[in-house]
Protein backbone atom coordinates (compact mmCIF):
# COMPACT_ATOMS: atom_id res chain seq x y z
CA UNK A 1 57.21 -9.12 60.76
CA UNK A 2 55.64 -8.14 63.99
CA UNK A 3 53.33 -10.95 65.96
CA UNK A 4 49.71 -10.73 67.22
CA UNK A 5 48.74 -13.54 69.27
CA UNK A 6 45.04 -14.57 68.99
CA UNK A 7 43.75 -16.57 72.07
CA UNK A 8 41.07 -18.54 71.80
CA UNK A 9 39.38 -22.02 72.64
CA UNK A 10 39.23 -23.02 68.85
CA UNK A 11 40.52 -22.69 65.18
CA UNK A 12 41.92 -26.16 63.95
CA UNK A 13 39.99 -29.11 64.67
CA UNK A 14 42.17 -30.40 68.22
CA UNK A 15 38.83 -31.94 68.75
CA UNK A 16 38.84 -34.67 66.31
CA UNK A 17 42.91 -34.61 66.25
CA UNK A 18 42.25 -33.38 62.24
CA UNK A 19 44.77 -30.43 62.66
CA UNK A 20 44.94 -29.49 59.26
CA UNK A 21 41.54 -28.37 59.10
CA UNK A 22 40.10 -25.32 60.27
CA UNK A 23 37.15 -26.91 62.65
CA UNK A 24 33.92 -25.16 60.56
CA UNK A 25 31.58 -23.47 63.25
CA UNK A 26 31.59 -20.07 63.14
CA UNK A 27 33.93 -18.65 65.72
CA UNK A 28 37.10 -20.69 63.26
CA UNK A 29 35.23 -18.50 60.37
CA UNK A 30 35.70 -15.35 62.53
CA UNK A 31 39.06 -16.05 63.05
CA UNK A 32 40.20 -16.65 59.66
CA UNK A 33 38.85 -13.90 58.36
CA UNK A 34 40.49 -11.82 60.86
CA UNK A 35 43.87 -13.12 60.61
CA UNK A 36 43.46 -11.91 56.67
CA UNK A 37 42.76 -8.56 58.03
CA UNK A 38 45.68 -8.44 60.34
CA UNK A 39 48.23 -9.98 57.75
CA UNK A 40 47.21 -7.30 55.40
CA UNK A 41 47.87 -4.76 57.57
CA UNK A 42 51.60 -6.40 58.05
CA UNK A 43 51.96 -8.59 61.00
CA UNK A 44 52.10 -12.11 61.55
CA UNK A 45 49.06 -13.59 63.20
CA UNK A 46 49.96 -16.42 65.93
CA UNK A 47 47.08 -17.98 67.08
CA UNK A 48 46.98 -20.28 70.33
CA UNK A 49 44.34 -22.66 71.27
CA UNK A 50 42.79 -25.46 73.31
CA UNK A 51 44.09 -28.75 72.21
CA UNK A 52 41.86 -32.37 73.22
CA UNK A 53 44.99 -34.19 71.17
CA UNK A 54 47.97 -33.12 73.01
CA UNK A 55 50.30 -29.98 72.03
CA UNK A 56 51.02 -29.34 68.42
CA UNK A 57 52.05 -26.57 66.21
CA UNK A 58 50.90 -26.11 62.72
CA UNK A 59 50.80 -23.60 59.63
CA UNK A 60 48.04 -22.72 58.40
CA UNK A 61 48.69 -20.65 55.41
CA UNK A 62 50.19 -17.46 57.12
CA UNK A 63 48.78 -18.62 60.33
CA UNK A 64 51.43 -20.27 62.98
CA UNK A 65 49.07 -22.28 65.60
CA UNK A 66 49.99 -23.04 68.58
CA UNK A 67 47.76 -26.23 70.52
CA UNK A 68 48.15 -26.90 74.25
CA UNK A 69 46.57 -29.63 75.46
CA UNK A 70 43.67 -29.15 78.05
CA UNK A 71 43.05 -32.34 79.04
CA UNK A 72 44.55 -32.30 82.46
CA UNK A 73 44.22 -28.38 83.23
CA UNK A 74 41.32 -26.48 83.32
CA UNK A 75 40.95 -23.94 80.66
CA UNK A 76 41.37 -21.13 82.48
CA UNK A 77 44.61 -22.43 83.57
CA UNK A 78 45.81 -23.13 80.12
CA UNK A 79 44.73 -19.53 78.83
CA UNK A 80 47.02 -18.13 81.68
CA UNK A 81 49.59 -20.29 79.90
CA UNK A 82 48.80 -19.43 76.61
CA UNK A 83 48.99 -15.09 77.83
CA UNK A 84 52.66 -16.29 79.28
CA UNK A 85 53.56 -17.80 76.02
CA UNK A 86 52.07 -15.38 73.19
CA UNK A 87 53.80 -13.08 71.60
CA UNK A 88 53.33 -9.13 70.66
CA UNK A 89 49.75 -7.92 70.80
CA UNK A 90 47.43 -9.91 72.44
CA UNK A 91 43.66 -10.36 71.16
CA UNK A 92 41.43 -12.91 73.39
CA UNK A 93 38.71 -14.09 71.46
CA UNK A 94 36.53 -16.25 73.51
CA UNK A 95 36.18 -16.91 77.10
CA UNK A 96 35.65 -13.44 78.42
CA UNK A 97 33.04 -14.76 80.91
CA UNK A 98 36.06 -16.74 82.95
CA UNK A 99 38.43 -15.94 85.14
CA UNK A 100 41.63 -15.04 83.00
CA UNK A 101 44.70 -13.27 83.79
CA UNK A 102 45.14 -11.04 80.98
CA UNK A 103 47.77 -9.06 79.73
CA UNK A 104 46.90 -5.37 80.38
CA UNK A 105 45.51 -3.35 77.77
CA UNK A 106 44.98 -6.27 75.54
CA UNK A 107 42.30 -6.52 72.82
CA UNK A 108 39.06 -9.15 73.75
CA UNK A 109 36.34 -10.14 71.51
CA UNK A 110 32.96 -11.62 72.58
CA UNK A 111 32.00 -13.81 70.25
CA UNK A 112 28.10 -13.92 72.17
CA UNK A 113 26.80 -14.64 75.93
CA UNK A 114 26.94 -18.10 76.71
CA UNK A 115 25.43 -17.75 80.42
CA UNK A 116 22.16 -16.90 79.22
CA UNK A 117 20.65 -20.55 79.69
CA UNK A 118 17.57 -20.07 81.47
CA UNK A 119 17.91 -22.93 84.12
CA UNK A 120 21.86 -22.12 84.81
CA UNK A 121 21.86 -21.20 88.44
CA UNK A 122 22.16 -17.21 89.77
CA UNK A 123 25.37 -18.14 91.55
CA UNK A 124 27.01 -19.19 88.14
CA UNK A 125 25.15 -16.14 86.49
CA UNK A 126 26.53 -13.84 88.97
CA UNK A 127 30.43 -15.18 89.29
CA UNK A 128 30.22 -14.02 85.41
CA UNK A 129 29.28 -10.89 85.99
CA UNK A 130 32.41 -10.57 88.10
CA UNK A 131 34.32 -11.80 85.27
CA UNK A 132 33.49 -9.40 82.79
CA UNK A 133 34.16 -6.65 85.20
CA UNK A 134 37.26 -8.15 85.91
CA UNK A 135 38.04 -8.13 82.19
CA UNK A 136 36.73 -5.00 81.55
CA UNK A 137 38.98 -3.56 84.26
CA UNK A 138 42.18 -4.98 82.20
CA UNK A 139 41.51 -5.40 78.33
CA UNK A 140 41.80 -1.75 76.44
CA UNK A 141 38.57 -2.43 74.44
CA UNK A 142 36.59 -5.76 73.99
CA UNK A 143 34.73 -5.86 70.52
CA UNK A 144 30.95 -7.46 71.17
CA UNK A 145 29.46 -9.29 68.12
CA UNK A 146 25.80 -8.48 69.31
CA UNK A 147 23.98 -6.12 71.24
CA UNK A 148 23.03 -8.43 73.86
CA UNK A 149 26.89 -8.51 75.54
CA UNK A 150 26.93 -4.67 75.53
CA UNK A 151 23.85 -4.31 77.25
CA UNK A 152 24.20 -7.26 79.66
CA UNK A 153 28.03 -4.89 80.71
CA UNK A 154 25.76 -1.73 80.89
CA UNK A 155 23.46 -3.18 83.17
CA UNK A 156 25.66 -5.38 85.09
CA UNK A 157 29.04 -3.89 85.06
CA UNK A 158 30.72 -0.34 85.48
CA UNK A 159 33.54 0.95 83.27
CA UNK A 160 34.47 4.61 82.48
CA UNK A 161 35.03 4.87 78.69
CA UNK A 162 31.57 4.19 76.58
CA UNK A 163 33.69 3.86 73.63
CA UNK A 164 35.42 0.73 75.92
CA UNK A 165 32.84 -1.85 73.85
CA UNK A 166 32.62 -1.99 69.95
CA UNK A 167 29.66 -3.00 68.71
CA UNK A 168 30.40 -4.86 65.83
CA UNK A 169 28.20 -7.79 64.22
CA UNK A 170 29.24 -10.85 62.11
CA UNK A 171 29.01 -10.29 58.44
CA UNK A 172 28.61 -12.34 55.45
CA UNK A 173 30.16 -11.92 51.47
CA UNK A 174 26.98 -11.12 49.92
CA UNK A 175 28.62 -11.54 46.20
CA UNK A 176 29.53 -15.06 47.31
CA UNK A 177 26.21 -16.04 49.62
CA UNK A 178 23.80 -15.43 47.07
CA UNK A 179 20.15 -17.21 45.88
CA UNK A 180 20.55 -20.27 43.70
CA UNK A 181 17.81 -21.25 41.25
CA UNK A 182 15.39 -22.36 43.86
CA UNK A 183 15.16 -18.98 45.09
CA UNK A 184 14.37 -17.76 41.48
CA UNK A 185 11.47 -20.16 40.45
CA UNK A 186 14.24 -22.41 37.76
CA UNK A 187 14.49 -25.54 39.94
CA UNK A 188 13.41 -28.42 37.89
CA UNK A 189 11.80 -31.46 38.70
CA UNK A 190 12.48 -31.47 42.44
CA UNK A 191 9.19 -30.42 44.16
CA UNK A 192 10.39 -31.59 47.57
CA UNK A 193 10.40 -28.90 50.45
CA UNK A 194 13.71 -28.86 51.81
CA UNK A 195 14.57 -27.84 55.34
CA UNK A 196 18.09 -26.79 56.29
CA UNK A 197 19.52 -26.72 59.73
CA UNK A 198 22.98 -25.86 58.48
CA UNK A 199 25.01 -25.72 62.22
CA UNK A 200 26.97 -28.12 64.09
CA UNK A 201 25.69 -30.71 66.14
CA UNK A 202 25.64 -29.60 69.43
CA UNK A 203 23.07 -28.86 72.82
CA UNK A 204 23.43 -25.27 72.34
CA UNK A 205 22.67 -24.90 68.55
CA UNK A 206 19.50 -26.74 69.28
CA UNK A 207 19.81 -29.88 67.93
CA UNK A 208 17.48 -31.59 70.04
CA UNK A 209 14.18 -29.67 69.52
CA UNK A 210 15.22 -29.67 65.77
CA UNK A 211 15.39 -33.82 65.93
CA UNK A 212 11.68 -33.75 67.89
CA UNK A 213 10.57 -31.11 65.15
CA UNK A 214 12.02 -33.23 61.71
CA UNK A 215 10.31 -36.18 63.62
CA UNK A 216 6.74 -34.65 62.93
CA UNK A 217 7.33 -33.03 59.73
CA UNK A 218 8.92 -35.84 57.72
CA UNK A 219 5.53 -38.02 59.49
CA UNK A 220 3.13 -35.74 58.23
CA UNK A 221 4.14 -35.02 55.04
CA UNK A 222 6.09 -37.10 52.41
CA UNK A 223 7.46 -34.19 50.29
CA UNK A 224 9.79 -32.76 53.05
CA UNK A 225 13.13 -33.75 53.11
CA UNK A 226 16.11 -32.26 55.59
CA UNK A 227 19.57 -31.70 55.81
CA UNK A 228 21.78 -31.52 59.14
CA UNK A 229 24.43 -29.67 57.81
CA UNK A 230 27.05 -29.86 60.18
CA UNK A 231 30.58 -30.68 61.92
CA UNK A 232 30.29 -32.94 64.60
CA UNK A 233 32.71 -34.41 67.40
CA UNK A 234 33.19 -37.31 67.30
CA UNK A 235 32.46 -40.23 70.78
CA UNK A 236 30.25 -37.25 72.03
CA UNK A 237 27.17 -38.05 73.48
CA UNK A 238 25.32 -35.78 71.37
CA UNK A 239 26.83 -36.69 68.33
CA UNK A 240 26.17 -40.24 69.24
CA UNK A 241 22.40 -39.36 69.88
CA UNK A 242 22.24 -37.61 66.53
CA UNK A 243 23.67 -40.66 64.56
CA UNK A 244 21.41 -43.60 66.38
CA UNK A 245 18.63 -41.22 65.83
CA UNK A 246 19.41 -40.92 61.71
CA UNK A 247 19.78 -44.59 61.43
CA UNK A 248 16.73 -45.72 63.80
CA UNK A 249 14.08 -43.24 61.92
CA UNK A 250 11.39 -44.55 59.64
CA UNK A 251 12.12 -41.08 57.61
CA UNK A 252 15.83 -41.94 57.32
CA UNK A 253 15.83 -41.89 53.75
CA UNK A 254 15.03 -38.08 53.42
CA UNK A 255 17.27 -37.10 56.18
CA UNK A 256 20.48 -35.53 55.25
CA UNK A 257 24.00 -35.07 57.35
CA UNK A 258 27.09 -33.51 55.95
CA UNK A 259 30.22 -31.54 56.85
CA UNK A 260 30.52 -29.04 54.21
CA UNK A 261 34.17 -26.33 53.88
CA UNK A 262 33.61 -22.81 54.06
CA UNK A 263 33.65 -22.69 50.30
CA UNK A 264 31.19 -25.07 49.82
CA UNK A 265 28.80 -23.80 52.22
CA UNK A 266 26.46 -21.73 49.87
CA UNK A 267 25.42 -25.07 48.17
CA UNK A 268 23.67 -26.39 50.87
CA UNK A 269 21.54 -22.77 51.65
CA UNK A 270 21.06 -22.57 47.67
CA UNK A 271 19.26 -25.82 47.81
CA UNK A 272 16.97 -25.44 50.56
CA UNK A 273 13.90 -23.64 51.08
CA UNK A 274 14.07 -22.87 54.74
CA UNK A 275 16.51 -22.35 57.30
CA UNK A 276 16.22 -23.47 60.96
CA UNK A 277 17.83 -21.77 63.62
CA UNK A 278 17.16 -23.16 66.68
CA UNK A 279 19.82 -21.82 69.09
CA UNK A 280 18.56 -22.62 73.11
CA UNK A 281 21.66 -20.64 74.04
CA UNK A 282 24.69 -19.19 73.21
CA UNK A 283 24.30 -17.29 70.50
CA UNK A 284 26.11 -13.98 69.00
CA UNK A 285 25.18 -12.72 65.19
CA UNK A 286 25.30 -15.96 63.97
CA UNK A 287 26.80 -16.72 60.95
CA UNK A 288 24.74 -19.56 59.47
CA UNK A 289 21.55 -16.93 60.16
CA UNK A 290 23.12 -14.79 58.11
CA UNK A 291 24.32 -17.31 55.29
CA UNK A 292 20.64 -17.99 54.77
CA UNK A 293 19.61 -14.55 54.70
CA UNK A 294 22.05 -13.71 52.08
CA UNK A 295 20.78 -16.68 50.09
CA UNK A 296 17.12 -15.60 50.28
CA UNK A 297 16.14 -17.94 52.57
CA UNK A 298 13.49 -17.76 54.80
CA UNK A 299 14.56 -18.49 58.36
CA UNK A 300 13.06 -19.99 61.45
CA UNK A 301 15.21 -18.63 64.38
CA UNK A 302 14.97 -19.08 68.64
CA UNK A 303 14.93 -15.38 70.33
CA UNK A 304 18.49 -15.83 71.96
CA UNK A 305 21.36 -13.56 71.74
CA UNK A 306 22.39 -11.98 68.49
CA UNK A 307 19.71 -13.49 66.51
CA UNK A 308 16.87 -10.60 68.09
CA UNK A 309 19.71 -8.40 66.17
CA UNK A 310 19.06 -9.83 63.13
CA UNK A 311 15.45 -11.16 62.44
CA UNK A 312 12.69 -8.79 62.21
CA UNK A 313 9.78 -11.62 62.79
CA UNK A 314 7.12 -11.69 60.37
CA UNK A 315 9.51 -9.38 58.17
CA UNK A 316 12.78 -11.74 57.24
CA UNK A 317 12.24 -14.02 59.09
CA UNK A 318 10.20 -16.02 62.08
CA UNK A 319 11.41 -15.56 65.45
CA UNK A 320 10.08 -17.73 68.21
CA UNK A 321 10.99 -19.42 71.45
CA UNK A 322 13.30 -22.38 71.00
CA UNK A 323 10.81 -25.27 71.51
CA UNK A 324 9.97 -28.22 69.82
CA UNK A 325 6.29 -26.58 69.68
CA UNK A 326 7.14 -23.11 68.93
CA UNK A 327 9.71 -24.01 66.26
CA UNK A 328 7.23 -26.91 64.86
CA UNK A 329 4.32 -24.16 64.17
CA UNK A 330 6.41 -21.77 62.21
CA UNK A 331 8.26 -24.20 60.29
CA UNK A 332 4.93 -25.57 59.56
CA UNK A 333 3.82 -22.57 58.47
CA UNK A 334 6.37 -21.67 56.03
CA UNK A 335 5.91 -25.31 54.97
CA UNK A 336 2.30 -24.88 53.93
CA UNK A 337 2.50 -20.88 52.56
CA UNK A 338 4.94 -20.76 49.53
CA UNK A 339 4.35 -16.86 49.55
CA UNK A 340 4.90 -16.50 53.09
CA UNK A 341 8.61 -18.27 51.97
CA UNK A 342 9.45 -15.74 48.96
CA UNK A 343 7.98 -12.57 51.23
CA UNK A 344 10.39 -13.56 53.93
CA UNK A 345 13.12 -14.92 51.71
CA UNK A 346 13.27 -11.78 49.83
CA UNK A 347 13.37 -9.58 53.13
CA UNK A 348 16.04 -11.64 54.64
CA UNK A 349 18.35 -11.26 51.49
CA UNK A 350 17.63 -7.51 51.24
CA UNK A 351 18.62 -6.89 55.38
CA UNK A 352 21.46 -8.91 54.72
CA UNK A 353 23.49 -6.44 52.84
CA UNK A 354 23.85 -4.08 55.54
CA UNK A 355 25.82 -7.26 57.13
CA UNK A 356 27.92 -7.43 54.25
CA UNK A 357 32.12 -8.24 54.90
CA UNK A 358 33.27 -5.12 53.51
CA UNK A 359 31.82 -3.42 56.41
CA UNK A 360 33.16 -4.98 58.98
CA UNK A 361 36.45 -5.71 57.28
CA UNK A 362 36.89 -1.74 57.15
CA UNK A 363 35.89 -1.28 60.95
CA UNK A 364 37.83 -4.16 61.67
CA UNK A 365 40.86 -2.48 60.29
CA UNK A 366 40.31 0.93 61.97
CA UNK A 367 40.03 -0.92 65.26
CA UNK A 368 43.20 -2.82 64.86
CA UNK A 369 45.03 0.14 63.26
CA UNK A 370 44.09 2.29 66.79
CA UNK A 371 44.79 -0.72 68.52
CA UNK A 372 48.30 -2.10 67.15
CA UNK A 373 50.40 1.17 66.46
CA UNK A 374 49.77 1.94 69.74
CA UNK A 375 50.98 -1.17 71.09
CA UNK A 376 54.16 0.17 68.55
């Protein structure tokens, strides 16, 4: 069976040294479902990563993955290893914005910006720029999960062939992410208000404006409760932060923090009321967004990246600048208006289906079809 090689900075957890799970943020999601995709169509899909725990291989189901350990090269250096080492087809699938040697007429994927942090200095903002075009000028086509990358290359960047980006969005399995009884009035005897924030710990998901915000809301009113749900890495600052934080608060008994598997992912959104999306930076069509949306939540998201693609504001959703005072007043507001909730909750599920996985599944497969027979 032929081999694709899948580059990337992540799929098991070589954070944590827990290689025989599939780390759960969303780019590992991404890449398991496409290595389904690829499999189906009848080659073997070799995927080589970043490793913080040394080099390893490992099966995972059909998946061979290959870890090299980072810890004393950059990772630009080890992706240049990694292109050396891979083989077949090569799809990159995360750090487009650096300086990598690719194979020509490879396959990238951008997964969303990550240079669009407001304070990050012009110099840094404009050595990316060089890096896309320098990408651009060697990958065959690069497949852009939001809007935001394609018109950041348009406006930035010069390539011949319009047809050179896919736009293609994240999706989510609508028959699996679907309301629970909350969403359909049968909940009994909880008459809490419960706030999701179902992404990892980490600066760029916001978790730091969503601590400030919890703060005030579990203060002010007694019926909230919230859930932090999660993976975390472990001896990280911010994960350290997030812990002292749980323990030290007065409100500690109705805050929530677990690690749930892909599978079990839709009981956390069927139990809430509200998701929080508080991304700062660093966002593509994020899955977790659309999780919630599927579920018929109403959700609370910051106006970065590929989250303009998918909330409407005051339609499915509220869409605001990731503050703690921004994000406080709408989550407040969906707090305190019930109908407000259901009105956006039942938007958010109906925009959802034209997200659903079938879709991208079948564009995914005409992409890699084109993409792999001519490779032969």
């Amino acid at each position: 069976m032929k081999e694709v090689g899948i580059l990337t900075h992540s799929f098991v957890d070589a954070y944590n040294g827990n290689m025989d799970n599939i780390y759960g943020g969303g780019l590992e999601r991404y890449l398991h479902e496409l290595c389904g995709i690829i499999t189906e169509l009848g080659y073997s899909p070799q995927i080589h990563q970043l490793s913080y725990c040394g080099d390893f291989e490992k099966d995972i189901g059909p998946v061979r993955v290959y870890g090299y350990d980072c810890q004393q090269s950059s990772p630009v250096q080890v992706f240049n290893q990694m292109t050396k080492a891979a083989n077949g087809p090569l799809i990159y699938s995360s750090f487009i914005w650096e300086p990598i040697e690719y194979k020509p007429g490879s396959l990238g994927i951008c997964h969303g910006i990550n240079w669009d942090y407001h304070a990050s200095s012009a110099a840094h903002k404009a050595e990316v720029g060089r890096n896309v075009q320098q990408a651009l000028q060697h990958l065959k086509k690069i497949v852009s999960v939001d809007s935001h990358f394609l018109t950041f290359c348009r406006a930035s960047c010069t390539f011949a062939d319009p047809n050179q980006i896919v736009l293609l969005p994240n999706a989510v399995d609508t028959a699996w992410f679907t309301p629970g009884a909350r969403w359909r009035g049968l909940a009994k005897g909880d008459d809490r208000t419960r706030i999701l924030f179902p992404r990892r710990i980490s600066l760029e998901r916001g978790i730091i404006p969503m601590m400030l915000v919890a703060g005030r809301l579990l203060e002010e009113d007694h019926s909230i409760c919230i859930e932090f749900a999660g993976e975390v890495i472990d001896h990280n600052l911010i994960t350290k932060v997030f812990r002292q934080w749980m323990e030290s608060s007065p409100h500690r008994e109705r805050i929530f923090h677990r690690s749930y598997t892909f599978d079990e992912m839709k009981e956390a959104y069927q139990q809430a009321d509200i998701a929080v999306i508080p991304t700062i930076f660093s966002e593509g069509t994020s899955y977790s967004c659309l999780e919630a949306m599927s579920c018929g939540l109403p959700v609370v998201a910051g106006n970065i990246g590929g989250l303009n693609d998918l909330i409407l504001d005051g339609y499915n959703g509220l869409l605001v600048n990731p503050t703690e005072e921004d994000l406080y007043r709408a989550v407040h507001a969906l707090v305190k208006h019930s109908e407000l909730r259901h009105y956006l909750g039942a938007n958010a599920r109906a925009v959802s289906r034209a997200f659903d996985i079938g879709i991208w599944r079948e564009k995914w497969k005409e992409t890699l079809r084109s993409y792999l027979e001519q490779e032969g």
